[in-house]
PDB file of N, CA and C in Angstrom:
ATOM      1  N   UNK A   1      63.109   5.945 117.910  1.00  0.00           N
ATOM      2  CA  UNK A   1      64.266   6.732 117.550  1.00  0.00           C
ATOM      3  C   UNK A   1      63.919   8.212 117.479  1.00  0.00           C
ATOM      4  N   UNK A   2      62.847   8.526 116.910  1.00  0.00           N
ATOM      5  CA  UNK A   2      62.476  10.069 117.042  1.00  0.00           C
ATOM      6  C   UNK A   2      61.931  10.438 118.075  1.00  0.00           C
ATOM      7  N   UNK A   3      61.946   9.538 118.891  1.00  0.00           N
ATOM      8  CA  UNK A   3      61.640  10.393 120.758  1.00  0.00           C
ATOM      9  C   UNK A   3      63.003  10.880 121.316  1.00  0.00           C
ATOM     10  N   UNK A   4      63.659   9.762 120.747  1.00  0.00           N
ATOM     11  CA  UNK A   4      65.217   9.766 121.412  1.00  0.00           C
ATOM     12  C   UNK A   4      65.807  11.684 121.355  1.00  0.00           C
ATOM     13  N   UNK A   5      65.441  11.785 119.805  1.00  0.00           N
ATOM     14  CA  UNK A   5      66.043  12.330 118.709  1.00  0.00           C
ATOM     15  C   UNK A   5      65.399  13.613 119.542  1.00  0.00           C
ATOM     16  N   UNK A   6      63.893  13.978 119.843  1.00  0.00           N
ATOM     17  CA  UNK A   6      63.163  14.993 120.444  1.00  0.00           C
ATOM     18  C   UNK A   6      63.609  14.874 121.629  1.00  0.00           C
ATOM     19  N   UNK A   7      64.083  14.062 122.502  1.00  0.00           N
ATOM     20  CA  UNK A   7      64.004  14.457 123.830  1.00  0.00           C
ATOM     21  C   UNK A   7      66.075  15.256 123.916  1.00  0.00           C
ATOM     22  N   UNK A   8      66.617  14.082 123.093  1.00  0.00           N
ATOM     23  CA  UNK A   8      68.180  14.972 122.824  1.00  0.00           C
ATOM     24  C   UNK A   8      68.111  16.684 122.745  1.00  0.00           C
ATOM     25  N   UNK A   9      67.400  16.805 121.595  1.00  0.00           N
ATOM     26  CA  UNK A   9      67.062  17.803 121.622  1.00  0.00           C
ATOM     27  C   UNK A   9      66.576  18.848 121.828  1.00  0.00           C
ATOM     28  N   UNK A  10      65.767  18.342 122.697  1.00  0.00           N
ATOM     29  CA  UNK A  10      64.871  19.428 123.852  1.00  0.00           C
ATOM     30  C   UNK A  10      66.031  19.815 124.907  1.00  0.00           C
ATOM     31  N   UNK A  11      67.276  18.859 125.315  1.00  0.00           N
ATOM     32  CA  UNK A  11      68.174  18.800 126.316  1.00  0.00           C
ATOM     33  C   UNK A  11      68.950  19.389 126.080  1.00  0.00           C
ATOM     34  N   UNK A  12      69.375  19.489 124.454  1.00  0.00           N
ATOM     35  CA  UNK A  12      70.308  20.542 124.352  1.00  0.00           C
ATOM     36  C   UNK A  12      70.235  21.481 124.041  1.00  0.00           C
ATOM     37  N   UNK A  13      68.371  22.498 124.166  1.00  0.00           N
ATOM     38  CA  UNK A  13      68.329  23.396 123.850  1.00  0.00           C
ATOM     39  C   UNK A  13      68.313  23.983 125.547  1.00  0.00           C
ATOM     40  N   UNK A  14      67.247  23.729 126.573  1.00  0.00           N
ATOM     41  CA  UNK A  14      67.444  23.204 127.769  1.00  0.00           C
ATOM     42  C   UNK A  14      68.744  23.765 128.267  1.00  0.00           C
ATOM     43  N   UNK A  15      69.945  22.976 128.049  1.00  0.00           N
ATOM     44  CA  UNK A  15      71.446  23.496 127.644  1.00  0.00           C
ATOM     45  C   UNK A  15      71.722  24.697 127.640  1.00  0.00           C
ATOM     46  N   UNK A  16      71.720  25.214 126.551  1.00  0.00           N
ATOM     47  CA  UNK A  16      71.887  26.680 125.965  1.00  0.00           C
ATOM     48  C   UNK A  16      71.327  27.361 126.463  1.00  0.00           C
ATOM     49  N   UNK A  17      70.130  27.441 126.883  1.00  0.00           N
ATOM     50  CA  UNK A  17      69.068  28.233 127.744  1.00  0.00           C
ATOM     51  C   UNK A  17      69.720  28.875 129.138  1.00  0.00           C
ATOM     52  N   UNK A  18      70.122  27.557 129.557  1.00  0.00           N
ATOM     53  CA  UNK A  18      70.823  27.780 131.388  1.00  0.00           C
ATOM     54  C   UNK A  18      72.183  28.060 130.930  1.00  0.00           C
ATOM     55  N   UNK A  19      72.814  28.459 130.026  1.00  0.00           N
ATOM     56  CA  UNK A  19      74.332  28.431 129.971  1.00  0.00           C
ATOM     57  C   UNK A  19      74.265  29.684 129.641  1.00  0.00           C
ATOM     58  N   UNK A  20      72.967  30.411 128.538  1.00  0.00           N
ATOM     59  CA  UNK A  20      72.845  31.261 128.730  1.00  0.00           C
ATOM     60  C   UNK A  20      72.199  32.329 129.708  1.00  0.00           C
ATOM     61  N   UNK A  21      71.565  31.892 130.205  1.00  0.00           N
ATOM     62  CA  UNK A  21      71.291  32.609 131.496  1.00  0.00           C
ATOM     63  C   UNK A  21      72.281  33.037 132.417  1.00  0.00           C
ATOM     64  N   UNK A  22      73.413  31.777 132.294  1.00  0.00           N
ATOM     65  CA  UNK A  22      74.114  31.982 133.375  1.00  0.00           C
ATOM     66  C   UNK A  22      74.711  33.158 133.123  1.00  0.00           C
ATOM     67  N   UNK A  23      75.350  32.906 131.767  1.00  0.00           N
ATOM     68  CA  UNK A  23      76.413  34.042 131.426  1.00  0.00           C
ATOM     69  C   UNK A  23      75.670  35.599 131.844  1.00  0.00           C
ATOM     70  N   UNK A  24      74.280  35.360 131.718  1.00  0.00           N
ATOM     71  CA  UNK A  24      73.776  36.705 131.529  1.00  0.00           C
ATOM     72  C   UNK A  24      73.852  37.420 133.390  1.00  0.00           C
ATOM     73  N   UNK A  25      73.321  36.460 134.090  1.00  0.00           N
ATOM     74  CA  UNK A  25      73.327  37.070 135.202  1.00  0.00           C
ATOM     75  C   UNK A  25      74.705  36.938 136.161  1.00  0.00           C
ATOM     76  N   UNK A  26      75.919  36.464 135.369  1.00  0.00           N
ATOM     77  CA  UNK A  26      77.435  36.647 135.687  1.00  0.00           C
ATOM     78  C   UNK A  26      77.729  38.294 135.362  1.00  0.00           C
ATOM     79  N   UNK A  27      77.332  38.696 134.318  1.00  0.00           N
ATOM     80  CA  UNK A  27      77.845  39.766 133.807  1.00  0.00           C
ATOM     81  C   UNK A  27      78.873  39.483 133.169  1.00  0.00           C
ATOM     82  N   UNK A  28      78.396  38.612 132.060  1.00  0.00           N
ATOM     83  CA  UNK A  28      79.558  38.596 130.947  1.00  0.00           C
ATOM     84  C   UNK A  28      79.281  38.797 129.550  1.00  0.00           C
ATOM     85  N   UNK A  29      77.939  39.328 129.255  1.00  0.00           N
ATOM     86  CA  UNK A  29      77.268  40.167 128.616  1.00  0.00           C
ATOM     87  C   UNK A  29      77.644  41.614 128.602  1.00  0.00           C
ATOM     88  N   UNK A  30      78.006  42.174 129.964  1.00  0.00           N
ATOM     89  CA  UNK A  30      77.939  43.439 130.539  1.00  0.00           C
ATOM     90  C   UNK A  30      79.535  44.440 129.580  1.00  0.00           C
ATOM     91  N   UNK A  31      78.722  45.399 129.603  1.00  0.00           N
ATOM     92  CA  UNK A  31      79.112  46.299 128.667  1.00  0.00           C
ATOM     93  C   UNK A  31      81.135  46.930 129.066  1.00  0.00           C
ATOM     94  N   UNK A  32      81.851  46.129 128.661  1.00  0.00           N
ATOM     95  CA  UNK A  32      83.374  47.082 129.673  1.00  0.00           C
ATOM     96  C   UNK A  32      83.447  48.349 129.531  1.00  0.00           C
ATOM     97  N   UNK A  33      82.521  49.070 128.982  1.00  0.00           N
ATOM     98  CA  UNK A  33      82.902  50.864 129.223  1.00  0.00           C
ATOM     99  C   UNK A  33      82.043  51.373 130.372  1.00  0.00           C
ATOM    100  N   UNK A  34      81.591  50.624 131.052  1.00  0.00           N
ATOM    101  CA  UNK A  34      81.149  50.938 132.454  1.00  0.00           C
ATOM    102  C   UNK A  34      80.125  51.367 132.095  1.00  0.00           C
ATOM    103  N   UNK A  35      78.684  51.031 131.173  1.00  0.00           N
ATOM    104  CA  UNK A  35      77.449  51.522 131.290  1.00  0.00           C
ATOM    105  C   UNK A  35      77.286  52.334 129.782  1.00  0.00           C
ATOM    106  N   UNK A  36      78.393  53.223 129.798  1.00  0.00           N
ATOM    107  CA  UNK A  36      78.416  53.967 128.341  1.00  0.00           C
ATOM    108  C   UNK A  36      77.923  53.337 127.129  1.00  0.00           C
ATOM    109  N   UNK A  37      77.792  53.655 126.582  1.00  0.00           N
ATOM    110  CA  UNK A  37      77.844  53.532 125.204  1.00  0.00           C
ATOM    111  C   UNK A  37      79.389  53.442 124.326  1.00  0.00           C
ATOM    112  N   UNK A  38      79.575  52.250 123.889  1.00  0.00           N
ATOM    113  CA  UNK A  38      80.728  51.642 123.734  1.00  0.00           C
ATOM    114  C   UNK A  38      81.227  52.600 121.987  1.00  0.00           C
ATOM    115  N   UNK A  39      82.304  52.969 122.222  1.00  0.00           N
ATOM    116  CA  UNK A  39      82.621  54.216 121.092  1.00  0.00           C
ATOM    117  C   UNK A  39      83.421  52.810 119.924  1.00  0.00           C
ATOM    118  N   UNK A  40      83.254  53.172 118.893  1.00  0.00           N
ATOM    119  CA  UNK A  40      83.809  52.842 117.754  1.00  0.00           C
ATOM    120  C   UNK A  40      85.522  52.066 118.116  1.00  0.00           C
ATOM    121  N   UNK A  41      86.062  52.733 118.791  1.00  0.00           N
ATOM    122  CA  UNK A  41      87.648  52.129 118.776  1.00  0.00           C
ATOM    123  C   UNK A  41      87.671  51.125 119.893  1.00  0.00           C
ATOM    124  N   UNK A  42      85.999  51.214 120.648  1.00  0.00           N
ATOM    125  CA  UNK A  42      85.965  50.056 121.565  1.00  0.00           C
ATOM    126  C   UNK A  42      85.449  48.694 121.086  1.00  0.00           C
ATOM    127  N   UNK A  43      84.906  48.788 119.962  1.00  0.00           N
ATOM    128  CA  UNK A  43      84.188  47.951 119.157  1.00  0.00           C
ATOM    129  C   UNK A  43      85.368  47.160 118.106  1.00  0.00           C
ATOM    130  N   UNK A  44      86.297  47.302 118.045  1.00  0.00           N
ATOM    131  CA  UNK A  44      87.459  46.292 117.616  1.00  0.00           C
ATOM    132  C   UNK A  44      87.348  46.667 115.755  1.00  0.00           C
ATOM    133  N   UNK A  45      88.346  45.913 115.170  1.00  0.00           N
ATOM    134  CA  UNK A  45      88.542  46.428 113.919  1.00  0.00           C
ATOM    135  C   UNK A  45      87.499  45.546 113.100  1.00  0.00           C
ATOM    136  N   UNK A  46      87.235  45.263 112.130  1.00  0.00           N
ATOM    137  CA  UNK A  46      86.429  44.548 110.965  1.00  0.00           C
ATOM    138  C   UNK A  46      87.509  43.320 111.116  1.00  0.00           C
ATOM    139  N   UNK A  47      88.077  43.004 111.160  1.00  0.00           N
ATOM    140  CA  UNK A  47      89.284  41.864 111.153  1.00  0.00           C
ATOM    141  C   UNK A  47      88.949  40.544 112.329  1.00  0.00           C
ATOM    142  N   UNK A  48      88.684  41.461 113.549  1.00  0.00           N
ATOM    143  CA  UNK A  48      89.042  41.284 114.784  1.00  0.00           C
ATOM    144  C   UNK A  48      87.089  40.717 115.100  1.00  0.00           C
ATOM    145  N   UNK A  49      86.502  41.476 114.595  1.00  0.00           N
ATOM    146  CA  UNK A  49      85.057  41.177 114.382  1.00  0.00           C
ATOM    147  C   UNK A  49      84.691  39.735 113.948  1.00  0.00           C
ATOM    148  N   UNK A  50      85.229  39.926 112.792  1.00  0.00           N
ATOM    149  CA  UNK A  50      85.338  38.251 111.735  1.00  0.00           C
ATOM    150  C   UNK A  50      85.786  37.545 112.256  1.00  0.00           C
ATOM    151  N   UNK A  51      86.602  37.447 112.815  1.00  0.00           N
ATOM    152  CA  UNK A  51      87.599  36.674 113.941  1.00  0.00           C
ATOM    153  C   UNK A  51      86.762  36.031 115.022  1.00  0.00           C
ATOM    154  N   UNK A  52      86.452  36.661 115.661  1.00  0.00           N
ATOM    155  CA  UNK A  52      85.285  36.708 116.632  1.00  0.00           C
ATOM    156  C   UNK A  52      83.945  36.031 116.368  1.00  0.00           C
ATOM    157  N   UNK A  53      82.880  36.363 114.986  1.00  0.00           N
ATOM    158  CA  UNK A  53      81.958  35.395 114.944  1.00  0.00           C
ATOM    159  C   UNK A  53      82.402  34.389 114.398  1.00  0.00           C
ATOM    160  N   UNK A  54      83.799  34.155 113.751  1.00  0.00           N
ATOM    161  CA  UNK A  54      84.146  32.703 113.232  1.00  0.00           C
ATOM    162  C   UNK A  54      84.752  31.483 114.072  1.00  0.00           C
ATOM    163  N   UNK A  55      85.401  32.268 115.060  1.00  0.00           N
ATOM    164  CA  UNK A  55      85.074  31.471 116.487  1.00  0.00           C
ATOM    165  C   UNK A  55      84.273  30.984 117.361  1.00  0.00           C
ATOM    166  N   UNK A  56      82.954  32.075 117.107  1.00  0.00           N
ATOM    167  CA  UNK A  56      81.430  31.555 117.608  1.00  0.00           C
ATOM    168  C   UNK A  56      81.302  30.435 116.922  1.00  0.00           C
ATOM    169  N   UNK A  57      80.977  30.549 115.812  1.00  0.00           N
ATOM    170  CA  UNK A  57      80.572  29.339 114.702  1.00  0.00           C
ATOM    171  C   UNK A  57      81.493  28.428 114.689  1.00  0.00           C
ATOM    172  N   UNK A  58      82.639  27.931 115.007  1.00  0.00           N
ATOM    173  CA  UNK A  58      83.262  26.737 115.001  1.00  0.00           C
ATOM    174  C   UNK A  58      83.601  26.620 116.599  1.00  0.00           C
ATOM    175  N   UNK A  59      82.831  27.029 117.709  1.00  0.00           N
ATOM    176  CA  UNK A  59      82.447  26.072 118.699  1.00  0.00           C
ATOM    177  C   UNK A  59      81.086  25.933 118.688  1.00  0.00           C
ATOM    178  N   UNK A  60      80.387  26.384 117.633  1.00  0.00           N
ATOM    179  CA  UNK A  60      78.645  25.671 117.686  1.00  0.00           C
ATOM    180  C   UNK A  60      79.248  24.628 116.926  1.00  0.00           C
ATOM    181  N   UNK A  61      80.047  24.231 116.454  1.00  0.00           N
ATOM    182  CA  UNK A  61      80.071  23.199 115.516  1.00  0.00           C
ATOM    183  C   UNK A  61      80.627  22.068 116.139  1.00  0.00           C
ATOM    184  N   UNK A  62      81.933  22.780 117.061  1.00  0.00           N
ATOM    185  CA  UNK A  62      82.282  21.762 118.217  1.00  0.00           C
ATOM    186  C   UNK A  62      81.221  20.975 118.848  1.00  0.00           C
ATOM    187  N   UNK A  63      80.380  21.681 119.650  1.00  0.00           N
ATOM    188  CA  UNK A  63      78.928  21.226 120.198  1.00  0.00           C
ATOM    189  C   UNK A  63      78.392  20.461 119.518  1.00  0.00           C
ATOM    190  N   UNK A  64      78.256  21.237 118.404  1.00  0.00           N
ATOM    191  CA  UNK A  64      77.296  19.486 117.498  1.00  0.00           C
ATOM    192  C   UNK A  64      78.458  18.289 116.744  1.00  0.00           C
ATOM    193  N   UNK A  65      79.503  18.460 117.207  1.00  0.00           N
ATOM    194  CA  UNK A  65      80.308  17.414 116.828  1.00  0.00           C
ATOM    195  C   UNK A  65      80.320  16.203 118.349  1.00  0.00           C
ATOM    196  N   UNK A  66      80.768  17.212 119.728  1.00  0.00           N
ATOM    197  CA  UNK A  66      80.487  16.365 120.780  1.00  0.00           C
ATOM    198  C   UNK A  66      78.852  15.610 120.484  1.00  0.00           C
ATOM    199  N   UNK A  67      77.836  16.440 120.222  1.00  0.00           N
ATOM    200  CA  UNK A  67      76.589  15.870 120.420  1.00  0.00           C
ATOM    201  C   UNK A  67      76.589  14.757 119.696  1.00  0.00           C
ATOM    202  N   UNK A  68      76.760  14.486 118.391  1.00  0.00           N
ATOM    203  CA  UNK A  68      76.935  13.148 117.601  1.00  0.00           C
ATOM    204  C   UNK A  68      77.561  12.277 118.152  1.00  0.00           C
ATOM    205  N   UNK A  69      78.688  12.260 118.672  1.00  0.00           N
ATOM    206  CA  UNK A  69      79.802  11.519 119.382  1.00  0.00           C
ATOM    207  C   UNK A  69      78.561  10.917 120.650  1.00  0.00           C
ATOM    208  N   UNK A  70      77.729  11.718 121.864  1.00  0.00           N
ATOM    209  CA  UNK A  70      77.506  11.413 122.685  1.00  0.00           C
ATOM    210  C   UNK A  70      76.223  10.146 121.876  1.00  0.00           C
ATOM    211  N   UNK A  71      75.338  10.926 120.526  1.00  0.00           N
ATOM    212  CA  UNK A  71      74.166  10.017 119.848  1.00  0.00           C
ATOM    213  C   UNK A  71      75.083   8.319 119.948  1.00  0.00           C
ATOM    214  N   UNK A  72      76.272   9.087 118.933  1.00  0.00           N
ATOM    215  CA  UNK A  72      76.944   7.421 118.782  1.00  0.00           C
ATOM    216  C   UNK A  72      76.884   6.810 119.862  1.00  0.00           C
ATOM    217  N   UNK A  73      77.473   7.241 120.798  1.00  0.00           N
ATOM    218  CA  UNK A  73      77.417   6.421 122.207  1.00  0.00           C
ATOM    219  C   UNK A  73      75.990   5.575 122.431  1.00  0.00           C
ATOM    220  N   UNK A  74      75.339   6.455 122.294  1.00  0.00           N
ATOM    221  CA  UNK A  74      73.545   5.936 123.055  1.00  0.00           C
ATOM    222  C   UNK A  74      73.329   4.821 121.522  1.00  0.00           C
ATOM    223  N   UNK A  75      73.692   4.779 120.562  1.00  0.00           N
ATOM    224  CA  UNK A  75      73.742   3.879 119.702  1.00  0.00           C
ATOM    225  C   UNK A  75      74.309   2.742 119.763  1.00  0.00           C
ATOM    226  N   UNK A  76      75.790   3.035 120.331  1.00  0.00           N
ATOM    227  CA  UNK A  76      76.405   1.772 120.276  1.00  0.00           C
ATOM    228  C   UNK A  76      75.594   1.229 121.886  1.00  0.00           C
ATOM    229  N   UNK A  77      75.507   1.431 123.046  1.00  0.00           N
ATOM    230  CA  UNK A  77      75.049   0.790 123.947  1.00  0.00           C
ATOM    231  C   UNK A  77      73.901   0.295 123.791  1.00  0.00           C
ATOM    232  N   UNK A  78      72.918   0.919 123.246  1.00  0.00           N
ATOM    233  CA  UNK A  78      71.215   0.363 122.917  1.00  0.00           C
ATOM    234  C   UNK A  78      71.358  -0.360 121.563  1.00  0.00           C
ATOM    235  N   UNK A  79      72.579  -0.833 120.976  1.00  0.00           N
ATOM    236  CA  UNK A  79      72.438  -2.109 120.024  1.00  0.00           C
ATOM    237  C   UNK A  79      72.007  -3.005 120.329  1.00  0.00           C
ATOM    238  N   UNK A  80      72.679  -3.879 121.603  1.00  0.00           N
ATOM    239  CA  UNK A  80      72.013  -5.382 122.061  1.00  0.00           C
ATOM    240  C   UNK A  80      72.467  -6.310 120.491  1.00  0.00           C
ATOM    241  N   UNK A  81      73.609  -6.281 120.617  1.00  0.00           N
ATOM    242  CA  UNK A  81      74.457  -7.652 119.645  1.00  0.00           C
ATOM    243  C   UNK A  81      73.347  -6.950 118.324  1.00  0.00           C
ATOM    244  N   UNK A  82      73.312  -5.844 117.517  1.00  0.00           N
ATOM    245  CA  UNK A  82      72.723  -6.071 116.405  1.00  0.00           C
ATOM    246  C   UNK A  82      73.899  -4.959 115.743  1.00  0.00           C
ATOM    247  N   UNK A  83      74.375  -5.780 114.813  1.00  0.00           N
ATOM    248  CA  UNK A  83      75.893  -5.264 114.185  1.00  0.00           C
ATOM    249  C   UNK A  83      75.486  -4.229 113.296  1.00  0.00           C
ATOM    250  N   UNK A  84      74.621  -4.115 112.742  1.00  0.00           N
ATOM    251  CA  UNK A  84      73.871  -3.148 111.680  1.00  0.00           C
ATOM    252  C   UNK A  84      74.190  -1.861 112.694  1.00  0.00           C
ATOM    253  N   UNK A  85      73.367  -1.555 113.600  1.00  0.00           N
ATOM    254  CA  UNK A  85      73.834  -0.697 114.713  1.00  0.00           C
ATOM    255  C   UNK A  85      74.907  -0.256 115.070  1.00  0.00           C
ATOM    256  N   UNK A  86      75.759  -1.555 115.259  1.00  0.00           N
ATOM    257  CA  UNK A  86      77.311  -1.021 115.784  1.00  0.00           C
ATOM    258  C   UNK A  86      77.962  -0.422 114.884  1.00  0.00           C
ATOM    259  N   UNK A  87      77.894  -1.056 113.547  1.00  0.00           N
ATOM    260  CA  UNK A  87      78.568  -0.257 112.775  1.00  0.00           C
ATOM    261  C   UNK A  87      78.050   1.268 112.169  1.00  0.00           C
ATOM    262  N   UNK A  88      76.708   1.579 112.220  1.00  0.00           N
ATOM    263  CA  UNK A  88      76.307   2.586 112.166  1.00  0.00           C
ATOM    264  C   UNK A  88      76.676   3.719 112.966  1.00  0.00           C
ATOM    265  N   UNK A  89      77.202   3.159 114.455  1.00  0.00           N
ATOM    266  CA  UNK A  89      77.531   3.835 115.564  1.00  0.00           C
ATOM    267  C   UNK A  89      78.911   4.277 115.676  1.00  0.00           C
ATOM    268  N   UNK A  90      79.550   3.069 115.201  1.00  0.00           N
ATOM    269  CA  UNK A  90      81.024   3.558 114.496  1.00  0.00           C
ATOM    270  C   UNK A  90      81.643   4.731 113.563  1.00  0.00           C
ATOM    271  N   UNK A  91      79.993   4.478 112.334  1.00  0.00           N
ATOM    272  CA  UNK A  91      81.021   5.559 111.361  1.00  0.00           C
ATOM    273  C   UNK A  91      80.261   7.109 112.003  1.00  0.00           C
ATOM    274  N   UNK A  92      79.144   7.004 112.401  1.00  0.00           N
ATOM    275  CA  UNK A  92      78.935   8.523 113.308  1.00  0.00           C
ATOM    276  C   UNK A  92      80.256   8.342 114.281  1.00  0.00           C
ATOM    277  N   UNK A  93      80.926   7.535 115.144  1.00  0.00           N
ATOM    278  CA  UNK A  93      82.299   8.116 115.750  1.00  0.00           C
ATOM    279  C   UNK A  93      82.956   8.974 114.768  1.00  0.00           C
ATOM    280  N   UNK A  94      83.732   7.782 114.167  1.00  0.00           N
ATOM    281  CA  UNK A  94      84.699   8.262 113.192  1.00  0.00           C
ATOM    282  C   UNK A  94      84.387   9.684 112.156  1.00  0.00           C
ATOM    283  N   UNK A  95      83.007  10.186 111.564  1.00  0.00           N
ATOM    284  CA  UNK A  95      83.007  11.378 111.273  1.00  0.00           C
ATOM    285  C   UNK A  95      82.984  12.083 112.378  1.00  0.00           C
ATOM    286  N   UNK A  96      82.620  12.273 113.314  1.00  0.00           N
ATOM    287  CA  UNK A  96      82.280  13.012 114.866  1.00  0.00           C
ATOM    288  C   UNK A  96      84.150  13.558 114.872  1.00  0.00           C
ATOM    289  N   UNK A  97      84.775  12.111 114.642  1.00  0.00           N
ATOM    290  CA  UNK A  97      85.980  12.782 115.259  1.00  0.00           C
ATOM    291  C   UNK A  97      86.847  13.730 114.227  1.00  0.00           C
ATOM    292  N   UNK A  98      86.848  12.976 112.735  1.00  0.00           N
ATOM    293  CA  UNK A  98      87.358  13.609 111.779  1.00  0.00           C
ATOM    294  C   UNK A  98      86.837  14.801 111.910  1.00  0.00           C
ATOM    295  N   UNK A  99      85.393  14.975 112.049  1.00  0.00           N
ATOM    296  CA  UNK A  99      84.919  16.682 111.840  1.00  0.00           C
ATOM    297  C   UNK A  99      85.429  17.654 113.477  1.00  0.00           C
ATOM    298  N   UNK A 100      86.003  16.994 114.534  1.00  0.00           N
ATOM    299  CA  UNK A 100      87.034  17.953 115.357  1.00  0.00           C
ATOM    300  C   UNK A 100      87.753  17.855 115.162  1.00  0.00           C
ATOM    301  N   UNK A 101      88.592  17.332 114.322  1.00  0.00           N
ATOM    302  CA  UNK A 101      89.874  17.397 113.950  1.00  0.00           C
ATOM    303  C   UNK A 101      89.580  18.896 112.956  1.00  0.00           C
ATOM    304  N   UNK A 102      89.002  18.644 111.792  1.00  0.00           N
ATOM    305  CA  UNK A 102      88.776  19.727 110.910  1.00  0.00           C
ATOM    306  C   UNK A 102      88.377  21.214 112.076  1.00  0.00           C
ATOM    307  N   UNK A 103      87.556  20.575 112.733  1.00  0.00           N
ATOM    308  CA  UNK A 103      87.352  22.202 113.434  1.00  0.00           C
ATOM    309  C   UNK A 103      88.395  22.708 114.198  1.00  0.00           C
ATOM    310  N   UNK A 104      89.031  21.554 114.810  1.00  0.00           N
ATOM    311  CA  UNK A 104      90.761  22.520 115.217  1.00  0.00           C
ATOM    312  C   UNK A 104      91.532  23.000 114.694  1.00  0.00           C
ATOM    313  N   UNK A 105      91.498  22.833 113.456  1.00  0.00           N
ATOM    314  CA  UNK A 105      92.460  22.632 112.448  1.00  0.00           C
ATOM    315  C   UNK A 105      91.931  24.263 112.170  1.00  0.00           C
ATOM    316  N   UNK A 106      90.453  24.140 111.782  1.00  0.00           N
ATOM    317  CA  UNK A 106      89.932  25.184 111.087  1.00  0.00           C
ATOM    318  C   UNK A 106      90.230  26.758 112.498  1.00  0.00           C
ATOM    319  N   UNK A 107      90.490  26.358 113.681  1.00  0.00           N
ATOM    320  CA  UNK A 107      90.236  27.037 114.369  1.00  0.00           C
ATOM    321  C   UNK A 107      91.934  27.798 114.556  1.00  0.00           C
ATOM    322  N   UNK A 108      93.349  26.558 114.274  1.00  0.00           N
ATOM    323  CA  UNK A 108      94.473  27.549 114.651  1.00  0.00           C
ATOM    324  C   UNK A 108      94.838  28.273 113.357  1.00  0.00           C
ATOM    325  N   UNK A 109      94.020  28.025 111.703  1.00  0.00           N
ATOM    326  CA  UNK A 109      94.336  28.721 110.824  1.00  0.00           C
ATOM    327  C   UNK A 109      93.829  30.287 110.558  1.00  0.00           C
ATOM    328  N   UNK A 110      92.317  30.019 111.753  1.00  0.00           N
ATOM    329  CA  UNK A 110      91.705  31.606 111.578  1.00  0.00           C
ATOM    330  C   UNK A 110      92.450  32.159 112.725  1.00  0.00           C
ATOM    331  N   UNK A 111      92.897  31.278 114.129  1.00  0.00           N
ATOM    332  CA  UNK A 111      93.837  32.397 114.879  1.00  0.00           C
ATOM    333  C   UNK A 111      95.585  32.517 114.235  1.00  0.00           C
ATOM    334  N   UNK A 112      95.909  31.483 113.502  1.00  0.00           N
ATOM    335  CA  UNK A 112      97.051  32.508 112.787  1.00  0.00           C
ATOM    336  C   UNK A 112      96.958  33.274 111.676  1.00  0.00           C
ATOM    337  N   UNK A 113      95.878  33.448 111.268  1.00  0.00           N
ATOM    338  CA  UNK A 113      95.699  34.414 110.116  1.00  0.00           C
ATOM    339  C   UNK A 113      95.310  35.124 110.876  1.00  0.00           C
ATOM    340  N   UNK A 114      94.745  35.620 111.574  1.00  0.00           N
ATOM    341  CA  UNK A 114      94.325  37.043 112.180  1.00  0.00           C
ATOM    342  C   UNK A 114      95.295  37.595 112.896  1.00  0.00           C
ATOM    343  N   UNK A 115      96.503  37.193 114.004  1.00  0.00           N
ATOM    344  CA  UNK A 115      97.762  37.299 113.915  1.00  0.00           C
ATOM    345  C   UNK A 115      98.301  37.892 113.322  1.00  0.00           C
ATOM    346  N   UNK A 116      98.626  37.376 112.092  1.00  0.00           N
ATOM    347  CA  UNK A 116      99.266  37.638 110.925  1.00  0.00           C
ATOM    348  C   UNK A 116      98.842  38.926 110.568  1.00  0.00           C
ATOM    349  N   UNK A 117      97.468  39.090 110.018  1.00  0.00           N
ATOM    350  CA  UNK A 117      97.003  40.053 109.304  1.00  0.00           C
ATOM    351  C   UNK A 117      97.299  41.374 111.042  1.00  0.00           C
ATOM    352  N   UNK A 118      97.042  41.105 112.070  1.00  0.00           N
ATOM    353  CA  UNK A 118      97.166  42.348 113.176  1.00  0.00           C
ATOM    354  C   UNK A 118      96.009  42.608 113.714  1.00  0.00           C
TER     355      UNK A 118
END
């Protein structure tokens, strides 16, 4: 189980690595004031900021909600009729899913509050 657990995890860092790369050599990193030095009113309000890393952080959370969901999977198939398993594999579903539910949830209350606030 802790090879499983190391090799998952080597894959989904692996992951991030090439997803970030990609982005980087797309140019979606790249600066929109054309090279400048990005002035204060280009840099968005304190509101709009918060907004922004709290959206980062509840799709890292997405990610590790799919990732549990995919563990459950590799759980429920590598049971082989041992019910201890299945049901173990079950309630990682069922939180996996309750906790995207919460993160959608959590996700149209920070985009209508920021809305709201402007």
């Amino acid at each position: 189980m802790k090879s499983l657990i190391k090799k998952t995890s080597g894959a989904l860092a692996m992951t991030l690595f090439t997803v970030s790369n990609a982005f980087a050599s797309s140019g979606f990193w790249d600066n929109p004031m054309g090279g400048a030095a990005p002035t204060v009113a280009a840099q968005g309000t304190l509101g709009q900021n918060i907004s922004t890393i709290i959206n980062y952080f509840l799709g890292l959370l997405g990610l590790i909600a799919v990732g549990f969901l995919i563990y459950a999977g590799i759980l429920m198939v590598t049971a082989g009729g041992n019910d201890e398993q299945v049901t173990k594999a079950r309630k990682v579903i069922m939180y996996a899913v309750i906790g995207i539910v919460i993160i959608l949830l959590s996700y149209t209350i920070v985009t209508f509050v920021s809305s709201a606030l402007g």
